[in-house]
PDB file of N, CA and C in Angstrom:
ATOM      1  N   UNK A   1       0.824  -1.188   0.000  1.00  0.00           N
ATOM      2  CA  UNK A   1       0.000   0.000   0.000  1.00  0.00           C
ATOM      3  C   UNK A   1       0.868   1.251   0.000  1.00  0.00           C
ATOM      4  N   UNK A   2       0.177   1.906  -0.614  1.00  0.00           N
ATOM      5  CA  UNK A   2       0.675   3.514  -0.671  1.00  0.00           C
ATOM      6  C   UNK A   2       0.136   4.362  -0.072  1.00  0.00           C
ATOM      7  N   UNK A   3       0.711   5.812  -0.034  1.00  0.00           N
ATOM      8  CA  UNK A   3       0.189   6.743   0.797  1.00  0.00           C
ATOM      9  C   UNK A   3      -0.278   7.973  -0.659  1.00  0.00           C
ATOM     10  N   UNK A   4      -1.483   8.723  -0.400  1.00  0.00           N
ATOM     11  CA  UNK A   4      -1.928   9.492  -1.703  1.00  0.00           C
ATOM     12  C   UNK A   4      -0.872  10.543  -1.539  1.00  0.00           C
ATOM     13  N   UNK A   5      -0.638  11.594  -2.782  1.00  0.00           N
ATOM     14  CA  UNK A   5       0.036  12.931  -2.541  1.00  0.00           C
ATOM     15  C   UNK A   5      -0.244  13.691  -1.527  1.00  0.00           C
ATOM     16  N   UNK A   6      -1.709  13.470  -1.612  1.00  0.00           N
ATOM     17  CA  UNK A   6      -2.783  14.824  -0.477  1.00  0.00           C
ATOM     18  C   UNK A   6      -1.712  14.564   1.136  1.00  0.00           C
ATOM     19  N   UNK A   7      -1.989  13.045   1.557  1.00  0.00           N
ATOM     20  CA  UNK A   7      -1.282  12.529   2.872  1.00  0.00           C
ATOM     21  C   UNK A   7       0.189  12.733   3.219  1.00  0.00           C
ATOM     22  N   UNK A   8       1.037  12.597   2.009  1.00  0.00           N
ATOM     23  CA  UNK A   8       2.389  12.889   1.577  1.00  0.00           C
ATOM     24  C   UNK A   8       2.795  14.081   2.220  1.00  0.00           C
ATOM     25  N   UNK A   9       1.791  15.128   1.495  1.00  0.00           N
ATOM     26  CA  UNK A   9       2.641  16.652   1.615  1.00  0.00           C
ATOM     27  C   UNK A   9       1.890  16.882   2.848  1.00  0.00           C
ATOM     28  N   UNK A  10       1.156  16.314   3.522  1.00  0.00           N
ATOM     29  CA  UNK A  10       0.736  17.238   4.763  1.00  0.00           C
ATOM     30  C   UNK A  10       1.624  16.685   6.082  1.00  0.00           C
ATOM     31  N   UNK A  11       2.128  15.535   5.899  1.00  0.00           N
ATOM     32  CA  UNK A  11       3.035  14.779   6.916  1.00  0.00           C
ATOM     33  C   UNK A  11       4.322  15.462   6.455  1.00  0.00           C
ATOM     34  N   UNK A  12       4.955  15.726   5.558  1.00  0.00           N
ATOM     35  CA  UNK A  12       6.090  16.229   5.312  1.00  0.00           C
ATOM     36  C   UNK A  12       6.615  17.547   6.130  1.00  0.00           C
ATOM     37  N   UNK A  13       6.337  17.473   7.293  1.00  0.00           N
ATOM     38  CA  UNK A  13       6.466  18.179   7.851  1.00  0.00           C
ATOM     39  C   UNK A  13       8.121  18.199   9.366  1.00  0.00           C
ATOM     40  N   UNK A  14       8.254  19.230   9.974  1.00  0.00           N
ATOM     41  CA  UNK A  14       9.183  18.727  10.627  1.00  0.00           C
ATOM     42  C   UNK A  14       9.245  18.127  12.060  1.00  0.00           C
ATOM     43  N   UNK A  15       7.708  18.500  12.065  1.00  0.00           N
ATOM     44  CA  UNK A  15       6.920  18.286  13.339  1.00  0.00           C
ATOM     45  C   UNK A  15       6.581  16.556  13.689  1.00  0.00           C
ATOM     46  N   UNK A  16       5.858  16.234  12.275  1.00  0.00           N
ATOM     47  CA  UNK A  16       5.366  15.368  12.009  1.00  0.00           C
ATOM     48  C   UNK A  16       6.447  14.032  11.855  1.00  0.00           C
ATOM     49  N   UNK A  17       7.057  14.563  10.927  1.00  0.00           N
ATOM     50  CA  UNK A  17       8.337  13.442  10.998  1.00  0.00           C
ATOM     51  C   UNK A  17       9.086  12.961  11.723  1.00  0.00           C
ATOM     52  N   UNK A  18       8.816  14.108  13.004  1.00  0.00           N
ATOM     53  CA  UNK A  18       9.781  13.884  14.514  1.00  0.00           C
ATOM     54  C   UNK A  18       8.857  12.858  14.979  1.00  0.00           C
ATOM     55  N   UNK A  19       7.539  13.130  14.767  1.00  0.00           N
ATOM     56  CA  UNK A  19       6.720  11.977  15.748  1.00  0.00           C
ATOM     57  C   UNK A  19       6.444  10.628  15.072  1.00  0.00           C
ATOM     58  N   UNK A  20       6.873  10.505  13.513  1.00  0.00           N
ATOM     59  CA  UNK A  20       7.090   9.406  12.644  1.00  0.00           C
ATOM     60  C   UNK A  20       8.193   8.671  13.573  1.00  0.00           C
ATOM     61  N   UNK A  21       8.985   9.302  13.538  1.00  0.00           N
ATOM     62  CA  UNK A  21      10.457   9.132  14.258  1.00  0.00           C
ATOM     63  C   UNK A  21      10.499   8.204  15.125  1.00  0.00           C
ATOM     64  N   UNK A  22       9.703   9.169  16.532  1.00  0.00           N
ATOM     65  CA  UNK A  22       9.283   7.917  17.682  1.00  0.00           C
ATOM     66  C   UNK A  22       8.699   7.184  17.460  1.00  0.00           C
ATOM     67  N   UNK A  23       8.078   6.970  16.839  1.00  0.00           N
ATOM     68  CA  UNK A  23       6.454   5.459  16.681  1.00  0.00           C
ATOM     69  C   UNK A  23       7.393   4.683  16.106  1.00  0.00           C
ATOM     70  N   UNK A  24       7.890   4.970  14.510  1.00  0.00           N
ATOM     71  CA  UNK A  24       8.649   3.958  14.327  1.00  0.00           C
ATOM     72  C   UNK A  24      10.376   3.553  14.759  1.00  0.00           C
ATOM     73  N   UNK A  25      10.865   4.034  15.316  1.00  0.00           N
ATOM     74  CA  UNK A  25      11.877   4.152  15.990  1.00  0.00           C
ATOM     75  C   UNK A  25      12.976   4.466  14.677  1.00  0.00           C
ATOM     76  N   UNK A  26      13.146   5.186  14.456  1.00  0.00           N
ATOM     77  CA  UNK A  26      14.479   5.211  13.124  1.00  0.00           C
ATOM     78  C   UNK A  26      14.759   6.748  13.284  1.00  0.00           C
ATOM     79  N   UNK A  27      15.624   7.310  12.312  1.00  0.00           N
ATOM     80  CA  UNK A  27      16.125   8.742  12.345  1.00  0.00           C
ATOM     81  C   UNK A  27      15.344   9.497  11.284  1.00  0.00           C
ATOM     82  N   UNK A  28      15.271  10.719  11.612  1.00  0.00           N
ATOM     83  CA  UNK A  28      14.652  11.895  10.817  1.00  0.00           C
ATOM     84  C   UNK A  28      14.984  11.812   9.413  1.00  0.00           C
ATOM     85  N   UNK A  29      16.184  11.078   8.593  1.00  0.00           N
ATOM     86  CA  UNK A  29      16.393  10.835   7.460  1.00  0.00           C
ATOM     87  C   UNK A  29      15.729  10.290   6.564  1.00  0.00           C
ATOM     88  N   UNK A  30      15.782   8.927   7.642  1.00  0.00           N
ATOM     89  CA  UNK A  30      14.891   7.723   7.231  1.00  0.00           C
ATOM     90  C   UNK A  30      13.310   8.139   7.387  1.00  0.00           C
ATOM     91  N   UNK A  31      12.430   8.932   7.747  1.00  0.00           N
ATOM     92  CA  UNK A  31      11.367   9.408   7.411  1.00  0.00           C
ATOM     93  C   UNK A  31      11.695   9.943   6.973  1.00  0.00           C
ATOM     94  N   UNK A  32      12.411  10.661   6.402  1.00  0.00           N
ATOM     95  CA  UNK A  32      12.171  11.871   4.510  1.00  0.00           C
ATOM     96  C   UNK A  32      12.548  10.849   3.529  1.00  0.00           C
ATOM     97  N   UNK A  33      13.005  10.120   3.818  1.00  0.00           N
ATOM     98  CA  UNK A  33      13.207   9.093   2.736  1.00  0.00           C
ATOM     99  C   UNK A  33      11.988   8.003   2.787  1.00  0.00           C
ATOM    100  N   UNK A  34      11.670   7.740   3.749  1.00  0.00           N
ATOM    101  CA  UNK A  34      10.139   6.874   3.430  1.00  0.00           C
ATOM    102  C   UNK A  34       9.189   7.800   2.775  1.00  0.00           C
ATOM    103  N   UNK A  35       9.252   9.410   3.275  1.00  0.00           N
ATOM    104  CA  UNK A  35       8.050  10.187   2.174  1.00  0.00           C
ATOM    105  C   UNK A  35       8.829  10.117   1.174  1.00  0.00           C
ATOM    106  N   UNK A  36      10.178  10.379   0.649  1.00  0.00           N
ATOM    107  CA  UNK A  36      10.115  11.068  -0.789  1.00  0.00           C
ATOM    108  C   UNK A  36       9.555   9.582  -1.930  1.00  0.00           C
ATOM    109  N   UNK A  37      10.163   8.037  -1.029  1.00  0.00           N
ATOM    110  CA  UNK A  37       9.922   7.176  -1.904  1.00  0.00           C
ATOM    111  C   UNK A  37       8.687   6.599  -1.361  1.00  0.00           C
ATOM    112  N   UNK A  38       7.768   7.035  -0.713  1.00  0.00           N
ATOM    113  CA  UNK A  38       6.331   6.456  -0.355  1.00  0.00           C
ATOM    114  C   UNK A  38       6.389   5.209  -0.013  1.00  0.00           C
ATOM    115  N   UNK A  39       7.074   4.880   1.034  1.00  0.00           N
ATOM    116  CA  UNK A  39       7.546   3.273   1.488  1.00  0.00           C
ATOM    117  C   UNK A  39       6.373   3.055   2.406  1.00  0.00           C
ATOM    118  N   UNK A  40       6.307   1.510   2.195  1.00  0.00           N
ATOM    119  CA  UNK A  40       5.052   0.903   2.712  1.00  0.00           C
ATOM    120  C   UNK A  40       5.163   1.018   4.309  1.00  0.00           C
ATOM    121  N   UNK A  41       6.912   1.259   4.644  1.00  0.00           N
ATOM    122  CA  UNK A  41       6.766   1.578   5.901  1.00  0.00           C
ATOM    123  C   UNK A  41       5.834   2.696   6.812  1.00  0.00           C
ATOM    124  N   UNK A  42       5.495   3.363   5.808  1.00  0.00           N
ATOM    125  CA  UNK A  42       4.305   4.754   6.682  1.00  0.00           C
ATOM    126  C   UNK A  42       3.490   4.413   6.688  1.00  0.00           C
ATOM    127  N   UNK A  43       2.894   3.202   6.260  1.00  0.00           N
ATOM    128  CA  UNK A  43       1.360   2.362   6.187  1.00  0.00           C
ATOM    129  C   UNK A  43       1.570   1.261   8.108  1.00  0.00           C
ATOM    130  N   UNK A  44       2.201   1.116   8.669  1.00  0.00           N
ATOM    131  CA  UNK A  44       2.307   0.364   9.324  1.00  0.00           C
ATOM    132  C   UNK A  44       1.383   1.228  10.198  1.00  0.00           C
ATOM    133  N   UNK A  45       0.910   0.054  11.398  1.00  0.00           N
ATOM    134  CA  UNK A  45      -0.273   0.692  12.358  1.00  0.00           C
ATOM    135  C   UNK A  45       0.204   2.218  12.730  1.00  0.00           C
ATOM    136  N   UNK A  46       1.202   2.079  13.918  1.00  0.00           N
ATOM    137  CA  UNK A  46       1.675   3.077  14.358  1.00  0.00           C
ATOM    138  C   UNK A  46       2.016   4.331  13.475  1.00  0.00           C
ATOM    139  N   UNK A  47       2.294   4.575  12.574  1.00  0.00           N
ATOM    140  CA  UNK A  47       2.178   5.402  11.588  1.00  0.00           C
ATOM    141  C   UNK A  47       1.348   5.948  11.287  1.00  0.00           C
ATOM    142  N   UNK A  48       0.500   4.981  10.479  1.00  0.00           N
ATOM    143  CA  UNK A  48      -1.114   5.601  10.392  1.00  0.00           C
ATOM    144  C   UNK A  48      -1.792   6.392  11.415  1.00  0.00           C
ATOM    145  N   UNK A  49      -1.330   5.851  12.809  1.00  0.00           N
ATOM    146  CA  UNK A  49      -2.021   6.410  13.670  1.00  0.00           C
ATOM    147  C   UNK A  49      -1.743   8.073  13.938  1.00  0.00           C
ATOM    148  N   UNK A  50      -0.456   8.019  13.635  1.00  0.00           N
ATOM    149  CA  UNK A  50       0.054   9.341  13.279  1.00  0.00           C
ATOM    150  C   UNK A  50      -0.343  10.487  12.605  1.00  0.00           C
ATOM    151  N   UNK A  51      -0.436   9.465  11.546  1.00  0.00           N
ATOM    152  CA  UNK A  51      -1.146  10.341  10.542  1.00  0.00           C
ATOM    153  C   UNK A  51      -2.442  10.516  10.257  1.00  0.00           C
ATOM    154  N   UNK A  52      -3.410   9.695  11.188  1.00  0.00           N
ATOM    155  CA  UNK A  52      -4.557  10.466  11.238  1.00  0.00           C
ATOM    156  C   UNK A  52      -4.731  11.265  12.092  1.00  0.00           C
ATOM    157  N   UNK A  53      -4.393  11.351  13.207  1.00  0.00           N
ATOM    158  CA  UNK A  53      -4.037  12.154  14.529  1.00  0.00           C
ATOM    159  C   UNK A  53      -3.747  13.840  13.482  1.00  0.00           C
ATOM    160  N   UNK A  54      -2.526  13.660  12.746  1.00  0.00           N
ATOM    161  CA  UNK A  54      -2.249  15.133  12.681  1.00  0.00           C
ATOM    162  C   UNK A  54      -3.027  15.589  11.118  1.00  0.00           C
ATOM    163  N   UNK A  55      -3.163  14.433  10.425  1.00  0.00           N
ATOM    164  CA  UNK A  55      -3.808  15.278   9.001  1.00  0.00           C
ATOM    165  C   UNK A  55      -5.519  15.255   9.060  1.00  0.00           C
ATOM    166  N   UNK A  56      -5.961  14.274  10.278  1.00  0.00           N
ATOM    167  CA  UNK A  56      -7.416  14.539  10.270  1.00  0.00           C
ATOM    168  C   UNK A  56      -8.541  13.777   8.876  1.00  0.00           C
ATOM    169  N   UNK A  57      -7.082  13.212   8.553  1.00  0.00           N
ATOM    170  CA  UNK A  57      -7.976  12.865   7.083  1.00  0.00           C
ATOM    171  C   UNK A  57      -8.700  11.265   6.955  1.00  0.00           C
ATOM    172  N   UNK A  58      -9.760  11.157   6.617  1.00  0.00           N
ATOM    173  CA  UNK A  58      -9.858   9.676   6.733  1.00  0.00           C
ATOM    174  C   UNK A  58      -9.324   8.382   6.019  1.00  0.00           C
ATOM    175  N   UNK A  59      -9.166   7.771   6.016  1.00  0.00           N
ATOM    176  CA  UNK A  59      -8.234   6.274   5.710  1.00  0.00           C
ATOM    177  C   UNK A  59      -8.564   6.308   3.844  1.00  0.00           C
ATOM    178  N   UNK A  60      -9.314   6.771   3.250  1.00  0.00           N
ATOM    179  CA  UNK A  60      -9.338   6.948   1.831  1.00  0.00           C
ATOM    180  C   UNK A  60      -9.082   7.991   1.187  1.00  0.00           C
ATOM    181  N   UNK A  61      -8.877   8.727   2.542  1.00  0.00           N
ATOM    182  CA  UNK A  61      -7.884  10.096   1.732  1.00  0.00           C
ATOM    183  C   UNK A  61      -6.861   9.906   1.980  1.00  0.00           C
ATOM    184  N   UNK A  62      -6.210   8.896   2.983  1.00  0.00           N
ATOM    185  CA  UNK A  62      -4.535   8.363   3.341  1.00  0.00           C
ATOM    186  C   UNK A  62      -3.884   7.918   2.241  1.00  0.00           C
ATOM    187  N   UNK A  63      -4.622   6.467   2.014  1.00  0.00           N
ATOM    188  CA  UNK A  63      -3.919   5.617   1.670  1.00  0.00           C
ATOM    189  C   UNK A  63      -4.751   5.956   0.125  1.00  0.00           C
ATOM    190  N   UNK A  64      -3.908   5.103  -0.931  1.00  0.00           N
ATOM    191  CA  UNK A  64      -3.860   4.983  -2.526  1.00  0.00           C
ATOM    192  C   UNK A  64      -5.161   3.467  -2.561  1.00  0.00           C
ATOM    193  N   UNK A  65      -5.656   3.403  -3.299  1.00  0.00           N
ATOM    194  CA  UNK A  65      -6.956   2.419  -3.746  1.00  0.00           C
ATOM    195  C   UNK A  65      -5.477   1.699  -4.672  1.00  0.00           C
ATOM    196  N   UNK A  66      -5.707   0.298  -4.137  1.00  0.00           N
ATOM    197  CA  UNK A  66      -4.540  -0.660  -4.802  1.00  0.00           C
ATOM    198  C   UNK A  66      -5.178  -1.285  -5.904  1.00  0.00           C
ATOM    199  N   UNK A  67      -4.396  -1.562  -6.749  1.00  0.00           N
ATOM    200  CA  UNK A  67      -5.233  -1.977  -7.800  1.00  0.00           C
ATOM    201  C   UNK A  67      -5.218  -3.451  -7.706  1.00  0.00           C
ATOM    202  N   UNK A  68      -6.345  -3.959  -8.243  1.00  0.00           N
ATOM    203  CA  UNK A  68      -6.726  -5.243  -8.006  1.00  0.00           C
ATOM    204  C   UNK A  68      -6.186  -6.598  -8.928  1.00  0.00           C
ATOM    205  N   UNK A  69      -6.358  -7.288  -8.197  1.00  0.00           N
ATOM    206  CA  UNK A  69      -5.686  -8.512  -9.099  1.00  0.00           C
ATOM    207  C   UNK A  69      -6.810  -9.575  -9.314  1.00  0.00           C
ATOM    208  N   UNK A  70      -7.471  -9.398 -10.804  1.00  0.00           N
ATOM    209  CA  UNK A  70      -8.235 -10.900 -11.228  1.00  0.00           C
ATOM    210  C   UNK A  70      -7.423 -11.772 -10.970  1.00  0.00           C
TER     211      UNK A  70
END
Protein backbone atom coordinates (compact mmCIF):
# COMPACT_ATOMS: atom_id res chain seq x y z
CA UNK A 1 0.00 0.00 0.00
CA UNK A 2 0.67 3.51 -0.67
CA UNK A 3 0.19 6.74 0.80
CA UNK A 4 -1.93 9.49 -1.70
CA UNK A 5 0.04 12.93 -2.54
CA UNK A 6 -2.78 14.82 -0.48
CA UNK A 7 -1.28 12.53 2.87
CA UNK A 8 2.39 12.89 1.58
CA UNK A 9 2.64 16.65 1.62
CA UNK A 10 0.74 17.24 4.76
CA UNK A 11 3.03 14.78 6.92
CA UNK A 12 6.09 16.23 5.31
CA UNK A 13 6.47 18.18 7.85
CA UNK A 14 9.18 18.73 10.63
CA UNK A 15 6.92 18.29 13.34
CA UNK A 16 5.37 15.37 12.01
CA UNK A 17 8.34 13.44 11.00
CA UNK A 18 9.78 13.88 14.51
CA UNK A 19 6.72 11.98 15.75
CA UNK A 20 7.09 9.41 12.64
CA UNK A 21 10.46 9.13 14.26
CA UNK A 22 9.28 7.92 17.68
CA UNK A 23 6.45 5.46 16.68
CA UNK A 24 8.65 3.96 14.33
CA UNK A 25 11.88 4.15 15.99
CA UNK A 26 14.48 5.21 13.12
CA UNK A 27 16.13 8.74 12.34
CA UNK A 28 14.65 11.90 10.82
CA UNK A 29 16.39 10.83 7.46
CA UNK A 30 14.89 7.72 7.23
CA UNK A 31 11.37 9.41 7.41
CA UNK A 32 12.17 11.87 4.51
CA UNK A 33 13.21 9.09 2.74
CA UNK A 34 10.14 6.87 3.43
CA UNK A 35 8.05 10.19 2.17
CA UNK A 36 10.11 11.07 -0.79
CA UNK A 37 9.92 7.18 -1.90
CA UNK A 38 6.33 6.46 -0.35
CA UNK A 39 7.55 3.27 1.49
CA UNK A 40 5.05 0.90 2.71
CA UNK A 41 6.77 1.58 5.90
CA UNK A 42 4.31 4.75 6.68
CA UNK A 43 1.36 2.36 6.19
CA UNK A 44 2.31 0.36 9.32
CA UNK A 45 -0.27 0.69 12.36
CA UNK A 46 1.68 3.08 14.36
CA UNK A 47 2.18 5.40 11.59
CA UNK A 48 -1.11 5.60 10.39
CA UNK A 49 -2.02 6.41 13.67
CA UNK A 50 0.05 9.34 13.28
CA UNK A 51 -1.15 10.34 10.54
CA UNK A 52 -4.56 10.47 11.24
CA UNK A 53 -4.04 12.15 14.53
CA UNK A 54 -2.25 15.13 12.68
CA UNK A 55 -3.81 15.28 9.00
CA UNK A 56 -7.42 14.54 10.27
CA UNK A 57 -7.98 12.87 7.08
CA UNK A 58 -9.86 9.68 6.73
CA UNK A 59 -8.23 6.27 5.71
CA UNK A 60 -9.34 6.95 1.83
CA UNK A 61 -7.88 10.10 1.73
CA UNK A 62 -4.53 8.36 3.34
CA UNK A 63 -3.92 5.62 1.67
CA UNK A 64 -3.86 4.98 -2.53
CA UNK A 65 -6.96 2.42 -3.75
CA UNK A 66 -4.54 -0.66 -4.80
CA UNK A 67 -5.23 -1.98 -7.80
CA UNK A 68 -6.73 -5.24 -8.01
CA UNK A 69 -5.69 -8.51 -9.10
CA UNK A 70 -8.23 -10.90 -11.23
Amino acid sequence: MKLTQKALKAINNPVTRRRLMDVLGCTEFTIARYIQKNSDNLTKAAAMQVIREVTGLPDNEILEESAKII
